[in-house]
PDB file of N, CA and C in Angstrom:
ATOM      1  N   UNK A   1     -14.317 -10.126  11.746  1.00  0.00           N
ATOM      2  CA  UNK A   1     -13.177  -9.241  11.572  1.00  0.00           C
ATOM      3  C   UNK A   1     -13.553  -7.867  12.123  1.00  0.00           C
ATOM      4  N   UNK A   2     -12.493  -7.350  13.041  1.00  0.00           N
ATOM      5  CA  UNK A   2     -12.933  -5.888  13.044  1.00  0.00           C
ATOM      6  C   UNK A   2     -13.204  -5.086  12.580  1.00  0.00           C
ATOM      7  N   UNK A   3     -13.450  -3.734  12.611  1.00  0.00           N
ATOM      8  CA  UNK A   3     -13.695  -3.067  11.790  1.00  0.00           C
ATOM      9  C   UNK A   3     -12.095  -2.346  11.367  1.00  0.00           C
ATOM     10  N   UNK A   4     -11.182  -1.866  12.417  1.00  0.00           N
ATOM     11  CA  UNK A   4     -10.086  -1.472  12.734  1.00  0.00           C
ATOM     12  C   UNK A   4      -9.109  -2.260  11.369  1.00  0.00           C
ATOM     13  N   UNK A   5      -9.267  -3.968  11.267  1.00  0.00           N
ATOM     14  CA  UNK A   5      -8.585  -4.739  10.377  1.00  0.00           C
ATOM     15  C   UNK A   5      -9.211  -4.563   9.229  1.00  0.00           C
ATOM     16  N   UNK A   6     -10.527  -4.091   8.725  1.00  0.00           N
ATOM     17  CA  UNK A   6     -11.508  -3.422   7.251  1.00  0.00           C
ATOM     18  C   UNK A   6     -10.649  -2.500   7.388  1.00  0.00           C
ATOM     19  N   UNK A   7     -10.588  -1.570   8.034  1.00  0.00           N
ATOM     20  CA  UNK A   7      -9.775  -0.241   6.966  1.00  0.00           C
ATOM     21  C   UNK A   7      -8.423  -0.350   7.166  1.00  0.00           C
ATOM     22  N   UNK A   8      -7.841  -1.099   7.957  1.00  0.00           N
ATOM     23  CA  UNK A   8      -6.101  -1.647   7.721  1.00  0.00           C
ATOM     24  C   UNK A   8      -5.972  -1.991   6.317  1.00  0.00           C
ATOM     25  N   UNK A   9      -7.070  -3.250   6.004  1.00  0.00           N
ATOM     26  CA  UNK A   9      -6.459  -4.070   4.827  1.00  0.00           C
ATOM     27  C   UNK A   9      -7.453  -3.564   3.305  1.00  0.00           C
ATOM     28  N   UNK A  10      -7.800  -2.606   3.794  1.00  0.00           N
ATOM     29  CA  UNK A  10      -8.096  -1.414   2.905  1.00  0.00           C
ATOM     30  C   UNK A  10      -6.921  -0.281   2.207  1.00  0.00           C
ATOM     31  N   UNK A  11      -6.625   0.444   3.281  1.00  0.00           N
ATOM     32  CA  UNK A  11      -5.602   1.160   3.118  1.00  0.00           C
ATOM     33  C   UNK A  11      -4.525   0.265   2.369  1.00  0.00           C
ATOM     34  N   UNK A  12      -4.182  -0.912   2.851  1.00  0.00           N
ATOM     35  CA  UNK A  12      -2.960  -1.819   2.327  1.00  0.00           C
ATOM     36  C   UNK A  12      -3.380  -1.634   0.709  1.00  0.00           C
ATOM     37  N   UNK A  13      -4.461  -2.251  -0.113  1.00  0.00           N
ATOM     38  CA  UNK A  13      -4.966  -2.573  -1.326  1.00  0.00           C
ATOM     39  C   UNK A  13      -4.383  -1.209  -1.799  1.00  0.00           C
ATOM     40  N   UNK A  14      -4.829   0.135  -1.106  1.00  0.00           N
ATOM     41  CA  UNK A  14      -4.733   1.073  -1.828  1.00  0.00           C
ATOM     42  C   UNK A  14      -3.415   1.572  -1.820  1.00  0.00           C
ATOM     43  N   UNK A  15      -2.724   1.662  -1.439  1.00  0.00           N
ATOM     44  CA  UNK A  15      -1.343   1.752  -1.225  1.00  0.00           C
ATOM     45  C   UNK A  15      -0.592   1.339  -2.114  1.00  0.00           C
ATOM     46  N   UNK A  16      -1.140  -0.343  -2.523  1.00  0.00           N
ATOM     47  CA  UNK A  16      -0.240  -1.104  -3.719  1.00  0.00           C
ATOM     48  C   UNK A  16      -1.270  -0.373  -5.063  1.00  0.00           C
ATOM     49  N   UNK A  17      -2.177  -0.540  -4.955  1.00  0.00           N
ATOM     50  CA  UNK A  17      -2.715   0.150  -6.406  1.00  0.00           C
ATOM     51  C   UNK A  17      -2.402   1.619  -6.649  1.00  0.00           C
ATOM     52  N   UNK A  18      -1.908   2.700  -5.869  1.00  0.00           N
ATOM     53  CA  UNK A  18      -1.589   3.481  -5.797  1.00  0.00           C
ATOM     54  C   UNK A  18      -0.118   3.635  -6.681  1.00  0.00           C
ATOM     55  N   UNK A  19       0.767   2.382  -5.968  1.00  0.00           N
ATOM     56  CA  UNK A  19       2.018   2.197  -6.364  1.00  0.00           C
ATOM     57  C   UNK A  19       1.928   1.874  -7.708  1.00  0.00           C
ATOM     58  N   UNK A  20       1.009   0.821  -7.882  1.00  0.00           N
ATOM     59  CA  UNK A  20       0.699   0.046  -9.612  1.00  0.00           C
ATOM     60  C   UNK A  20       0.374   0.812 -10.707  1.00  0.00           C
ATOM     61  N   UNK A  21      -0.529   2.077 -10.346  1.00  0.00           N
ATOM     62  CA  UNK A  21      -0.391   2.661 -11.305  1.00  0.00           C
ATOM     63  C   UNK A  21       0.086   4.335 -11.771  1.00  0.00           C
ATOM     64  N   UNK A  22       1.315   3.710 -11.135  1.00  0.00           N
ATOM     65  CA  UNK A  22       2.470   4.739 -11.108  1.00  0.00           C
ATOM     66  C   UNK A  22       3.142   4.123 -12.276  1.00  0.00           C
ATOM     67  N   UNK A  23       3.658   4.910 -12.998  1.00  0.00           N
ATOM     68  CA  UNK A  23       4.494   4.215 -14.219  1.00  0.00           C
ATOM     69  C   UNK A  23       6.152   3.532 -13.687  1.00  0.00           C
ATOM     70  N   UNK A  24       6.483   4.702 -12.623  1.00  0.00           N
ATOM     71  CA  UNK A  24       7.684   3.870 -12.489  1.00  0.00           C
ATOM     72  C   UNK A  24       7.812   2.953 -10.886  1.00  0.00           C
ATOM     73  N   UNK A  25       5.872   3.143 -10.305  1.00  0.00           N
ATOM     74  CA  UNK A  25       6.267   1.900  -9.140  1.00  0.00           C
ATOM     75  C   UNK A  25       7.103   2.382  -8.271  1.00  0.00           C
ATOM     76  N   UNK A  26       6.644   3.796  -8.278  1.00  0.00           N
ATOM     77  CA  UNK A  26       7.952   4.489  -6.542  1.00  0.00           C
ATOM     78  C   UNK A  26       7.143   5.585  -6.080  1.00  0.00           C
ATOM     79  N   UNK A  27       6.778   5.670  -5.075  1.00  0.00           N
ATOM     80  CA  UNK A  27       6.301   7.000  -4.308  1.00  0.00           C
ATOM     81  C   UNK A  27       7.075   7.231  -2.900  1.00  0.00           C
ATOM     82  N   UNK A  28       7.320   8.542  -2.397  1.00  0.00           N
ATOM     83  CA  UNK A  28       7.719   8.402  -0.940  1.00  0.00           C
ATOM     84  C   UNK A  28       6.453   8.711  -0.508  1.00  0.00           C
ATOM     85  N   UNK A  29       6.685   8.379   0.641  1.00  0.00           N
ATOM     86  CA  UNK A  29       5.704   8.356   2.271  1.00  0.00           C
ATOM     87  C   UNK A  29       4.683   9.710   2.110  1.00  0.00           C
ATOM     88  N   UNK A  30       5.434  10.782   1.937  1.00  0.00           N
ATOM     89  CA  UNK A  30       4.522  12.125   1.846  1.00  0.00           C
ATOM     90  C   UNK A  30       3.456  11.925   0.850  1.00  0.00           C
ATOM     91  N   UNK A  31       4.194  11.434  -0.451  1.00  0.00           N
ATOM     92  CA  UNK A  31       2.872  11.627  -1.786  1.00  0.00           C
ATOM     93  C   UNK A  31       1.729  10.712  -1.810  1.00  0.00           C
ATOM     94  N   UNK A  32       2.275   9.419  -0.584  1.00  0.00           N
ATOM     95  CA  UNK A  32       1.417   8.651  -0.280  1.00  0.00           C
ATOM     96  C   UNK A  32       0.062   8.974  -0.033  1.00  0.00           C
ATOM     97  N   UNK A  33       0.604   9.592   1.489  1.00  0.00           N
ATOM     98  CA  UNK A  33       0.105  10.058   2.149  1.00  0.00           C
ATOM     99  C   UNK A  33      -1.238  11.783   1.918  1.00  0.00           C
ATOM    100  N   UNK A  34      -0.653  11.889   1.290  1.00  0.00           N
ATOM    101  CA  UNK A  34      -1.734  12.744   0.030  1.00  0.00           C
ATOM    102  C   UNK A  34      -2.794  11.888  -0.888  1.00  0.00           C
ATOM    103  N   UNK A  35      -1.960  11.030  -1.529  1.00  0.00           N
ATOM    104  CA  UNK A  35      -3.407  10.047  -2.495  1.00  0.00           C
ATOM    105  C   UNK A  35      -4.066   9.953  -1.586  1.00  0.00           C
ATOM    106  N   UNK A  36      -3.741   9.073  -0.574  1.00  0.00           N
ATOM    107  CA  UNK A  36      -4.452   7.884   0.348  1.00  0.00           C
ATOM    108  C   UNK A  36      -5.786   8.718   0.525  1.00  0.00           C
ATOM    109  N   UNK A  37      -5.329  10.123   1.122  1.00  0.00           N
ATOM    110  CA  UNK A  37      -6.635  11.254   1.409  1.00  0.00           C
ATOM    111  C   UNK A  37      -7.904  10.919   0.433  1.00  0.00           C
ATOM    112  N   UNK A  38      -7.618  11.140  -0.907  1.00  0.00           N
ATOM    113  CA  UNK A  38      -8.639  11.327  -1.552  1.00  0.00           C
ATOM    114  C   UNK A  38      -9.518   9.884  -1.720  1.00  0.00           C
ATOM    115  N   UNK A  39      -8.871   9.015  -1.009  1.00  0.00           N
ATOM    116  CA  UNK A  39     -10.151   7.394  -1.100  1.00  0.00           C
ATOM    117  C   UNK A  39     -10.572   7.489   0.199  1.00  0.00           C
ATOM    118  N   UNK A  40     -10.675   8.460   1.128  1.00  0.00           N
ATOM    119  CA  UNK A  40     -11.159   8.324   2.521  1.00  0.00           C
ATOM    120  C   UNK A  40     -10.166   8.141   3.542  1.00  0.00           C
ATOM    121  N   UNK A  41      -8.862   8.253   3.805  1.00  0.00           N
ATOM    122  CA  UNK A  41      -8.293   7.785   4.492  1.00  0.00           C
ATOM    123  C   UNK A  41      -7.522   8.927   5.553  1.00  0.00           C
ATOM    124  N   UNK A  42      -6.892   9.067   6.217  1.00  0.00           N
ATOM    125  CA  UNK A  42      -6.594  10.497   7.141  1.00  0.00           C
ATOM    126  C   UNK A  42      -5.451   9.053   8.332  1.00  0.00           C
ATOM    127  N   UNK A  43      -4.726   8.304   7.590  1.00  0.00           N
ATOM    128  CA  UNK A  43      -3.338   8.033   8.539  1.00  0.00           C
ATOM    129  C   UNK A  43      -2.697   9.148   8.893  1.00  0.00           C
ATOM    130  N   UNK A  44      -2.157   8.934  10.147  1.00  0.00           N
ATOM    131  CA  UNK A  44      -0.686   9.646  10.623  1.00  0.00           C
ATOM    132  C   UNK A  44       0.486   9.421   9.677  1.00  0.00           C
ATOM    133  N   UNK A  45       1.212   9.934   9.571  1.00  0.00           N
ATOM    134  CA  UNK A  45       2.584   9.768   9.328  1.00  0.00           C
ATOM    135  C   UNK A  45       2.832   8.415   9.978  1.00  0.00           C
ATOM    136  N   UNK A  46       3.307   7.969  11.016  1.00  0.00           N
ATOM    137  CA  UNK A  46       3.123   6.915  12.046  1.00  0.00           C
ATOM    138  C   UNK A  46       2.802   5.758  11.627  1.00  0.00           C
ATOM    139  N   UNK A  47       1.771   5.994  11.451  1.00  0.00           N
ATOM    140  CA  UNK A  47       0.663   5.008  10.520  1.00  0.00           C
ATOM    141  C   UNK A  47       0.904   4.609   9.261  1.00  0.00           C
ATOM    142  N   UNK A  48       1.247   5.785   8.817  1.00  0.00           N
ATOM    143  CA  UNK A  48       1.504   5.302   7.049  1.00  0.00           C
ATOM    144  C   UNK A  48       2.860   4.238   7.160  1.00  0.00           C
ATOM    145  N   UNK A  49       3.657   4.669   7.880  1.00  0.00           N
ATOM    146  CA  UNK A  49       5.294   3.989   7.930  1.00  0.00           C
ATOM    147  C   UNK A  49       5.042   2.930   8.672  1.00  0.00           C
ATOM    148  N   UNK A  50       4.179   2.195   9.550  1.00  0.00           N
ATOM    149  CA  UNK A  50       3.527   1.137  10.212  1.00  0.00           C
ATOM    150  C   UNK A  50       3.479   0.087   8.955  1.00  0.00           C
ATOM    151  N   UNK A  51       2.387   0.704   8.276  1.00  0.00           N
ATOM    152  CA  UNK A  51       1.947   0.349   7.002  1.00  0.00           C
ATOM    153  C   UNK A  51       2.830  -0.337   6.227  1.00  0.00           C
ATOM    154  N   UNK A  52       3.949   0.623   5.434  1.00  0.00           N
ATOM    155  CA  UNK A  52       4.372   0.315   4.887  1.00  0.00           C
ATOM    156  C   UNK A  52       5.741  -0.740   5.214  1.00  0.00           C
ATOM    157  N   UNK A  53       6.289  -0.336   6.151  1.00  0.00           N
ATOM    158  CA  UNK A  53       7.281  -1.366   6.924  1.00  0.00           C
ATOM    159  C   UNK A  53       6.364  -3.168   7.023  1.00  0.00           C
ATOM    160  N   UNK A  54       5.405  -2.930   6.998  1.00  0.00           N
ATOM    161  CA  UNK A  54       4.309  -4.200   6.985  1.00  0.00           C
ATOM    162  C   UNK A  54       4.757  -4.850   5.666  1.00  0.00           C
ATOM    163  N   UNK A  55       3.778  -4.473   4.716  1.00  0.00           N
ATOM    164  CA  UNK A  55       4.056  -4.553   2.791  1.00  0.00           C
ATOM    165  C   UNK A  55       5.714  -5.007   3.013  1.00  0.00           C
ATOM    166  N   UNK A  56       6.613  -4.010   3.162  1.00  0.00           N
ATOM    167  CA  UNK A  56       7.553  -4.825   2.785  1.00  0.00           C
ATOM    168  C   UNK A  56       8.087  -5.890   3.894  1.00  0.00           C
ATOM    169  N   UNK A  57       7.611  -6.030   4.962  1.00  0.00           N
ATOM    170  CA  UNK A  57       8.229  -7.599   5.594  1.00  0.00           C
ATOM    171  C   UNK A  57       7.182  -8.282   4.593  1.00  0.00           C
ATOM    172  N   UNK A  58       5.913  -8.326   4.069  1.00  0.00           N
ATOM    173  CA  UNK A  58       5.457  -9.470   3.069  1.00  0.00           C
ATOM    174  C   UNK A  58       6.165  -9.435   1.490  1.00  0.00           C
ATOM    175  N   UNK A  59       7.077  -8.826   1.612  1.00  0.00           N
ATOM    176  CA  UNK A  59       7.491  -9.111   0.198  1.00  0.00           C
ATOM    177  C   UNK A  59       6.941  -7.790  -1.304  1.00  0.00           C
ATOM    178  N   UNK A  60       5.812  -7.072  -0.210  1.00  0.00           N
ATOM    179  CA  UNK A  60       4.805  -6.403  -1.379  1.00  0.00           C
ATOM    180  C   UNK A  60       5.711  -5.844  -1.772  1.00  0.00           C
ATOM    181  N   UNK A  61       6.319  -4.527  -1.434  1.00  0.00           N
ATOM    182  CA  UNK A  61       7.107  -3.386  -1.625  1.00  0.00           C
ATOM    183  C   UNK A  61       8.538  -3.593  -1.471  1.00  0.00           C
ATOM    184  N   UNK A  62       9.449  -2.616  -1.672  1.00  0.00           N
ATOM    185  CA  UNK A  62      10.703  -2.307  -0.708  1.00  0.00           C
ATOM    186  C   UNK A  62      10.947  -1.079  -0.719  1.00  0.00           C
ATOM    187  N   UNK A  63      11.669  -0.344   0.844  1.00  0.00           N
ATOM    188  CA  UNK A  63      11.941   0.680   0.963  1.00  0.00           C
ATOM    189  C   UNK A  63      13.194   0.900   1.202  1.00  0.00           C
ATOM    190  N   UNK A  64      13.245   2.586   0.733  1.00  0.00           N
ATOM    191  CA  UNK A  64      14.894   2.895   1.125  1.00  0.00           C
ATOM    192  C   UNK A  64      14.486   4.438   1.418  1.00  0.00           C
ATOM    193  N   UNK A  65      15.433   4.964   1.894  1.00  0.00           N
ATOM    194  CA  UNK A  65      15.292   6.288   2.628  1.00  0.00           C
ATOM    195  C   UNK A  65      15.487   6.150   4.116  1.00  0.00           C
ATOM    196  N   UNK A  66      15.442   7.303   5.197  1.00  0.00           N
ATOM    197  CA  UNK A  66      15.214   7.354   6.580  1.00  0.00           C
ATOM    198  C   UNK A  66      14.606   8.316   6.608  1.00  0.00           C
ATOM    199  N   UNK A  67      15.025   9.893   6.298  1.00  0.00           N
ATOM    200  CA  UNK A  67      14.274  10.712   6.533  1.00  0.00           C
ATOM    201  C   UNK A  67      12.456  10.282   6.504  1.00  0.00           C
ATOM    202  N   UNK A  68      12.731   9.962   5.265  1.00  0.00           N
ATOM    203  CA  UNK A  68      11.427  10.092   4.209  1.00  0.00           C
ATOM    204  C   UNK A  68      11.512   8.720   3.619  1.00  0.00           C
ATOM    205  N   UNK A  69      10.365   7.618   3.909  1.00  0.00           N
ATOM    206  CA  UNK A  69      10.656   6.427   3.299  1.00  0.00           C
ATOM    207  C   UNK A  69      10.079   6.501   1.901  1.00  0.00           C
ATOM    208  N   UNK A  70      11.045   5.500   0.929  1.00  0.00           N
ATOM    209  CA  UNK A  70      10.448   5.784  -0.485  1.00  0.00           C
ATOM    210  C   UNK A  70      10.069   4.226  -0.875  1.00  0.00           C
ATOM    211  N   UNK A  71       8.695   3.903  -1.488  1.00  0.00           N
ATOM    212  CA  UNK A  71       8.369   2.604  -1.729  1.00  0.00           C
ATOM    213  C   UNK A  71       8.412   2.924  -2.655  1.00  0.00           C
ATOM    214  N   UNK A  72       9.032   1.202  -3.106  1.00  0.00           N
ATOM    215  CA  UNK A  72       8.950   0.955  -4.526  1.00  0.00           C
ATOM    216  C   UNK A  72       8.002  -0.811  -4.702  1.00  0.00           C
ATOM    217  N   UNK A  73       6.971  -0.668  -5.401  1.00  0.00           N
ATOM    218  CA  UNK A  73       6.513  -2.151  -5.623  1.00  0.00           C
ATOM    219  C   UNK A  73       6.917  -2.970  -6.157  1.00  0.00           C
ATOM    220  N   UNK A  74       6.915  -4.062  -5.846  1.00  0.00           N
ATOM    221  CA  UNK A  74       7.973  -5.472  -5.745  1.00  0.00           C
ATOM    222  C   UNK A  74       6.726  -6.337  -6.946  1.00  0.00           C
ATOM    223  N   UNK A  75       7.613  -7.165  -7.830  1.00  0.00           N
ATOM    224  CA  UNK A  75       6.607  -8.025  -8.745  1.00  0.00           C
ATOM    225  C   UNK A  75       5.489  -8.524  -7.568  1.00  0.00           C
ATOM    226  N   UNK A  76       5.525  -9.115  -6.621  1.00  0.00           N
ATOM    227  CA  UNK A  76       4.836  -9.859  -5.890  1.00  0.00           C
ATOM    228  C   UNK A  76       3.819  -8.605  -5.599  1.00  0.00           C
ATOM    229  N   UNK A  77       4.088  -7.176  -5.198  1.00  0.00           N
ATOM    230  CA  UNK A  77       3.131  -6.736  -4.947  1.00  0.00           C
ATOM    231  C   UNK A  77       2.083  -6.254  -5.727  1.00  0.00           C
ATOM    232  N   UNK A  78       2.814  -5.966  -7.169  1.00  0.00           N
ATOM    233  CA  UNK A  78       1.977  -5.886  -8.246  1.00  0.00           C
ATOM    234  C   UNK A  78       1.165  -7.031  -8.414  1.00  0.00           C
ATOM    235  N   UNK A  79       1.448  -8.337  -8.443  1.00  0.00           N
ATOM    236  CA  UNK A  79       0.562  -9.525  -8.702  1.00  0.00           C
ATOM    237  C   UNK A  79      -0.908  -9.154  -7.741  1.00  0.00           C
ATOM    238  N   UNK A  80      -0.547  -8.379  -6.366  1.00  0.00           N
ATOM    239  CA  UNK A  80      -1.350  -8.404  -5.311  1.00  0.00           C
ATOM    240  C   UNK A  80      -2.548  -7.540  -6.027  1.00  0.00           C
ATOM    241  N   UNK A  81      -1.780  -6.288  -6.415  1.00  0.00           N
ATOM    242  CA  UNK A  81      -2.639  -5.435  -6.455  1.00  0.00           C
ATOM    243  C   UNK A  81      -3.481  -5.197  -8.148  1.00  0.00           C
ATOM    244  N   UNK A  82      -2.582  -6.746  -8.512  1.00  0.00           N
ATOM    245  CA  UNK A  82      -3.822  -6.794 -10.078  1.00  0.00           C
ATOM    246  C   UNK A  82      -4.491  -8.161  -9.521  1.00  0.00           C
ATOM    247  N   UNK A  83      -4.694  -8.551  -8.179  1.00  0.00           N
ATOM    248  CA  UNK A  83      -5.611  -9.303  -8.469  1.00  0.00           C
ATOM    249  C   UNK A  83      -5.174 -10.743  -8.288  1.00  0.00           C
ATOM    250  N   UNK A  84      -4.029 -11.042  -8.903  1.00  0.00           N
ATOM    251  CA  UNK A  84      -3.678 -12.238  -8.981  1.00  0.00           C
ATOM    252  C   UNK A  84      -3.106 -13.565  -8.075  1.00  0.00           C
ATOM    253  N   UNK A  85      -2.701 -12.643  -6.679  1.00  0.00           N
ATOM    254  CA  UNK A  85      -2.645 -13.084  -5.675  1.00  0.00           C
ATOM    255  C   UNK A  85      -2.983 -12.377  -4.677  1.00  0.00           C
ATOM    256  N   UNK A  86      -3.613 -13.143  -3.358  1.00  0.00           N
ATOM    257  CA  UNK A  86      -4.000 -12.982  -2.613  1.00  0.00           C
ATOM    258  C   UNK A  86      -3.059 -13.038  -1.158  1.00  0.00           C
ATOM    259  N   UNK A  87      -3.021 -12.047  -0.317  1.00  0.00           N
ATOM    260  CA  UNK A  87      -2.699 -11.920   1.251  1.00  0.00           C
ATOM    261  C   UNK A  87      -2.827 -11.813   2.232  1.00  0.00           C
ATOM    262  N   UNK A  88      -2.974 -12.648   3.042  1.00  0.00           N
ATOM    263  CA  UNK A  88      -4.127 -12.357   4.270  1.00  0.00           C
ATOM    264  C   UNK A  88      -3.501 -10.808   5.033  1.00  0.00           C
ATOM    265  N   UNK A  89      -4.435  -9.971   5.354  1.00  0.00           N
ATOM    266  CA  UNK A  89      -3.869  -8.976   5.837  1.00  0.00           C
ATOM    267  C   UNK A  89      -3.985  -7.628   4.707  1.00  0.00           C
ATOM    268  N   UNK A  90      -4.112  -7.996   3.538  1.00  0.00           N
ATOM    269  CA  UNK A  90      -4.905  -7.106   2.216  1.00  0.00           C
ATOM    270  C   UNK A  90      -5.983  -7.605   1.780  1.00  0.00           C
ATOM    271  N   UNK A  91      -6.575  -6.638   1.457  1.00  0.00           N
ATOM    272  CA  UNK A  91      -8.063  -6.472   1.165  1.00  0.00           C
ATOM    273  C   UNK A  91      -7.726  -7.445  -0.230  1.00  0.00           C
ATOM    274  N   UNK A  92      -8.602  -7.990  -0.797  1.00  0.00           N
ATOM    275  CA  UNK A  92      -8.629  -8.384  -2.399  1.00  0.00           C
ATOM    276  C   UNK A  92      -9.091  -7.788  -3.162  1.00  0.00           C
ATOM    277  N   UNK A  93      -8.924  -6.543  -3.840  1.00  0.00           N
ATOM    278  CA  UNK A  93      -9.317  -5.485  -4.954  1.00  0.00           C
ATOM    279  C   UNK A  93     -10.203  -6.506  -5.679  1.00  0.00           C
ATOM    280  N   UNK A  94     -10.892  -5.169  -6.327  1.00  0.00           N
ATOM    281  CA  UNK A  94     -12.395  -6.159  -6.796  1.00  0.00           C
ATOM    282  C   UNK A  94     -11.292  -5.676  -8.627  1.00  0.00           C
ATOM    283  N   UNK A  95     -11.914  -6.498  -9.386  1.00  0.00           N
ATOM    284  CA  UNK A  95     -11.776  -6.647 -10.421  1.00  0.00           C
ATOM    285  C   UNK A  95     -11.574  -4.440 -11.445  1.00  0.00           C
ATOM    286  N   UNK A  96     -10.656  -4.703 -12.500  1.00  0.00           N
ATOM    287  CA  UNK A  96     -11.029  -3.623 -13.266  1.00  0.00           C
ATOM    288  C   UNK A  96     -11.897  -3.683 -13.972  1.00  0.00           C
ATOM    289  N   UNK A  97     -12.007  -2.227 -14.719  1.00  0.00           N
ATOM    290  CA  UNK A  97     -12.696  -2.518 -16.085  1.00  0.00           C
ATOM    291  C   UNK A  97     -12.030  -2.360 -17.016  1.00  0.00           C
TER     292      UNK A  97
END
């Protein structure tokens, strides 16, 4: 695997765990794009909406907005991002504590 597809399906994991432990499971693109920073990450704008237009053709998320896209996580993506199912194309989060 490349390295390019390691921090794709990196960023993806974090994105949905980001979303998961949000109480109400909605962020737009900007506040994303701020967390994402603090686990190592420095996407474009571009990039982030790449991203996320991805997640939701798999079902993870769904978005609404144009200006400013706003995700919201989908049961399926929560299952993803506790673990319980797996997607090729996301990383598999390692276990909590």
């Amino acid at each position: 695997m490349s390295y390019d597809m390691v921090i794709t399906e990196h960023l993806r994991i974090t994105i949905l765990r980001l979303l998961e432990e949000q109480s109400s499971r909605v962020f737009n693109e900007s506040i994303l794009l701020d967390k994402v920073e603090r686990y190592g990450f420095a996407p474009s704008r571009d990039r982030m909406r790449t991203e996320l237009r991805w997640l939701e053709e798999q079902g993870l998320l769904s978005l609404s907005g144009e200006t400013c896209l706003v995700a919201t996580l989908t049961e399926r993506g929560e299952d993803v991002a506790r673990c319980r199912v797996m997607v090729p194309g996301v990383k598999r989060p390692s276990a909590r504590k």
